[in-house]
N, C-alpha and C. Protein backbone atom coordinates (compact mmCIF):
# COMPACT_ATOMS: atom_id res chain seq x y z
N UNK A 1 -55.63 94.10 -27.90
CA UNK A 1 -54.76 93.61 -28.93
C UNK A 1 -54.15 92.27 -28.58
N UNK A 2 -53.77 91.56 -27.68
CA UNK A 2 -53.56 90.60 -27.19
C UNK A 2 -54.33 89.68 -27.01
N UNK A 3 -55.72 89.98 -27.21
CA UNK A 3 -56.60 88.54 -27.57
C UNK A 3 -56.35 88.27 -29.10
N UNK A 4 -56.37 89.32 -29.13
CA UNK A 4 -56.24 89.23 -31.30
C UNK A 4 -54.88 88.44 -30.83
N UNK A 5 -53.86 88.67 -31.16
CA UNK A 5 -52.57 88.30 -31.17
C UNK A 5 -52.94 86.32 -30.77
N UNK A 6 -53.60 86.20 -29.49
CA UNK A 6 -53.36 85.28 -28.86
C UNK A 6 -54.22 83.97 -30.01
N UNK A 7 -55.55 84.98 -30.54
CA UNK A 7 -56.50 83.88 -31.59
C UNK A 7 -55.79 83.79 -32.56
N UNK A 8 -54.98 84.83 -33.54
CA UNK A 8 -53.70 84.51 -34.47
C UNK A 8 -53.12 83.23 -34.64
N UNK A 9 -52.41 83.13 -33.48
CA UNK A 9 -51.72 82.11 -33.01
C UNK A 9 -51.89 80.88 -32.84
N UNK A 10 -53.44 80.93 -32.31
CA UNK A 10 -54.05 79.27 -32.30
C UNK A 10 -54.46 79.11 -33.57
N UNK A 11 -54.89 79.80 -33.93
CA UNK A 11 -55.73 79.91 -35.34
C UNK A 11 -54.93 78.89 -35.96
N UNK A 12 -53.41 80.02 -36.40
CA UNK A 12 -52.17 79.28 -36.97
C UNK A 12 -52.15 77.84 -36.61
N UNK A 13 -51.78 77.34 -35.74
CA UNK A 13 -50.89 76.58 -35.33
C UNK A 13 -52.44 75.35 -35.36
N UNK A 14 -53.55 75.51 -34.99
CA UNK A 14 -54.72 74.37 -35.41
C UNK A 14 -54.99 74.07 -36.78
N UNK A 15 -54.43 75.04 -37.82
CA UNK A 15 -54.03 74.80 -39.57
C UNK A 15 -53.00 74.03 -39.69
N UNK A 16 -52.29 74.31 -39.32
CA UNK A 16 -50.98 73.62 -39.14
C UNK A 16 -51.24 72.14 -39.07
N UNK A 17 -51.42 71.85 -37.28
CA UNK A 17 -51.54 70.62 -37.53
C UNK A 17 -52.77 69.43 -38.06
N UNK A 18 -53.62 70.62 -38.88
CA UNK A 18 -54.98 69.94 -39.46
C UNK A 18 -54.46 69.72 -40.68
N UNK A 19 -53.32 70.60 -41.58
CA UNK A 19 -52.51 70.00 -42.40
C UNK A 19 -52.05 68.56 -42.74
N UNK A 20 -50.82 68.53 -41.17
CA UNK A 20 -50.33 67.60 -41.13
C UNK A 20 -50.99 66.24 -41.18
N UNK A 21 -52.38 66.21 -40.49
CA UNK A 21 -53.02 65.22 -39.98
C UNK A 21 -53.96 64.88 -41.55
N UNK A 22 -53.94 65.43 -41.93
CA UNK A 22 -54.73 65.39 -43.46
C UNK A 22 -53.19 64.94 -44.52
N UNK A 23 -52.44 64.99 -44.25
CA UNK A 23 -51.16 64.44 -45.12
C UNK A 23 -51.60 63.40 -44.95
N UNK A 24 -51.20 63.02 -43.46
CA UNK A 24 -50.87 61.64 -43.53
C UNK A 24 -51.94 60.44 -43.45
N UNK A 25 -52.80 61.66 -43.60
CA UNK A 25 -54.28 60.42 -43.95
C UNK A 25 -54.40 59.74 -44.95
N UNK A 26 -53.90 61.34 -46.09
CA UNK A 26 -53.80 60.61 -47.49
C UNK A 26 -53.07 60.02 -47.84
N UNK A 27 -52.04 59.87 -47.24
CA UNK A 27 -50.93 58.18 -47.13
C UNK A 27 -51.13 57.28 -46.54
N UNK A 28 -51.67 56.89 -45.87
CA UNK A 28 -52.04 55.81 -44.53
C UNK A 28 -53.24 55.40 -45.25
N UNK A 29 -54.04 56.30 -45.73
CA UNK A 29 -55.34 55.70 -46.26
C UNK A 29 -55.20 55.10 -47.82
N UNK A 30 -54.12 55.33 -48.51
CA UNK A 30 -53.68 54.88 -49.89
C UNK A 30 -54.37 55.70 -50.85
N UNK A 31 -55.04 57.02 -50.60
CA UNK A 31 -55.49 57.91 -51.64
C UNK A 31 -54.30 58.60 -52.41
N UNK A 32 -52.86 58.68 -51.88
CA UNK A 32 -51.96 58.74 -52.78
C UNK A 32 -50.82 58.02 -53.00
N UNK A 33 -50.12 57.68 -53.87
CA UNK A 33 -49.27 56.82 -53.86
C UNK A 33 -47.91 57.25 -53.98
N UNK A 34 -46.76 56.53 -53.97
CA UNK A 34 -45.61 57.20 -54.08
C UNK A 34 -45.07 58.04 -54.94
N UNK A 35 -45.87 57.60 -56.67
CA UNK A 35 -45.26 58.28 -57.68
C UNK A 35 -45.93 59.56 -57.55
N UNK A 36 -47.34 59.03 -57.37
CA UNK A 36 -47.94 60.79 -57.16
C UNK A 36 -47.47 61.94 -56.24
N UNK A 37 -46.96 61.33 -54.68
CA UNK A 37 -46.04 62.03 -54.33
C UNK A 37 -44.99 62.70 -54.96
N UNK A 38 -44.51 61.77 -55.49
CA UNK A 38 -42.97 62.15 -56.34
C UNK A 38 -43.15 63.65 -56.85
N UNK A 39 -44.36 63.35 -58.02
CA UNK A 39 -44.69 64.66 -58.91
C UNK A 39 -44.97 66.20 -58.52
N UNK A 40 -45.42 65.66 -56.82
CA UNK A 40 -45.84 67.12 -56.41
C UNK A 40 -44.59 68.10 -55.98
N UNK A 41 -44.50 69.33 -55.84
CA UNK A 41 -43.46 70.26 -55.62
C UNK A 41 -43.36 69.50 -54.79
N UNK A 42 -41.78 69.51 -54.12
CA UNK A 42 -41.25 69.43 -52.41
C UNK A 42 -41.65 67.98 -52.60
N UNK A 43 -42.13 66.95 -53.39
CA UNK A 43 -42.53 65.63 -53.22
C UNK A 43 -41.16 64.68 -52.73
N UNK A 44 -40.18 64.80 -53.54
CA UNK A 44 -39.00 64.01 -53.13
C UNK A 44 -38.87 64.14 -51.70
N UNK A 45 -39.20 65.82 -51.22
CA UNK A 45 -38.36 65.56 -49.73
C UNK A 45 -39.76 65.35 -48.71
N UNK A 46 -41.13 65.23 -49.56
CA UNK A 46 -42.09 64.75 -48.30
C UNK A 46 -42.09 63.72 -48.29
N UNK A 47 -41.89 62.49 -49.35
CA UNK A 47 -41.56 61.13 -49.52
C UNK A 47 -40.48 61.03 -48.80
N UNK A 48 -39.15 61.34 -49.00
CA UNK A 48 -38.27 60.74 -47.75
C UNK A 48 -39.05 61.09 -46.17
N UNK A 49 -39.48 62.19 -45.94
CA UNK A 49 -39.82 62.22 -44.51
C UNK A 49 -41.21 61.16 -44.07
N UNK A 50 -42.34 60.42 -45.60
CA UNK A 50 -42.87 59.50 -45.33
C UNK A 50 -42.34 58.28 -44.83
N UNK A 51 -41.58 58.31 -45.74
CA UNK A 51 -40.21 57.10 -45.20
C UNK A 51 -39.69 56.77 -43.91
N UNK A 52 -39.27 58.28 -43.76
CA UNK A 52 -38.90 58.11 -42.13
C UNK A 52 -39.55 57.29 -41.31
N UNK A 53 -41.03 58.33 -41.12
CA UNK A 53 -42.01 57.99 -40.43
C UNK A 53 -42.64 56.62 -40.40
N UNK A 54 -42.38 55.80 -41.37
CA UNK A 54 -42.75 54.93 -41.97
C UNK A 54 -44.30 54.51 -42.24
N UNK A 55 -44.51 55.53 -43.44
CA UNK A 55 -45.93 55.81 -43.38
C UNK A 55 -46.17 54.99 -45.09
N UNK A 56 -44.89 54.48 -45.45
CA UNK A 56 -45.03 54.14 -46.56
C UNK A 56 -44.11 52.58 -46.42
């Protein structure tokens, strides 16, 4: 049960940051733009954290 548990976990967490890394492609690469951000759920607060980052 602890290999299960342990592949869970990576599993998770390599989605995760294949997520992240696919966000910010599609910002960096200009396939989306700010307004389109805007529109998506949670867009206001992934646009400020683009901001942050200064990915925009």
């Amino acid at each position: 049960m602890a290999v299960l548990d342990r592949n869970v976990i990576a599993t998770a967490a390599s989605i995760a940051v294949a997520m992240a890394v696919y966000g910010v492609l599609l910002i960096r690469l200009r396939a989306i733009d700010e307004t389109e951000l805007r529109t998506m759920p949670g867009g206001t607060r992934l646009l400020g954290l683009a901001r942050k980052f200064h990915l925009f």
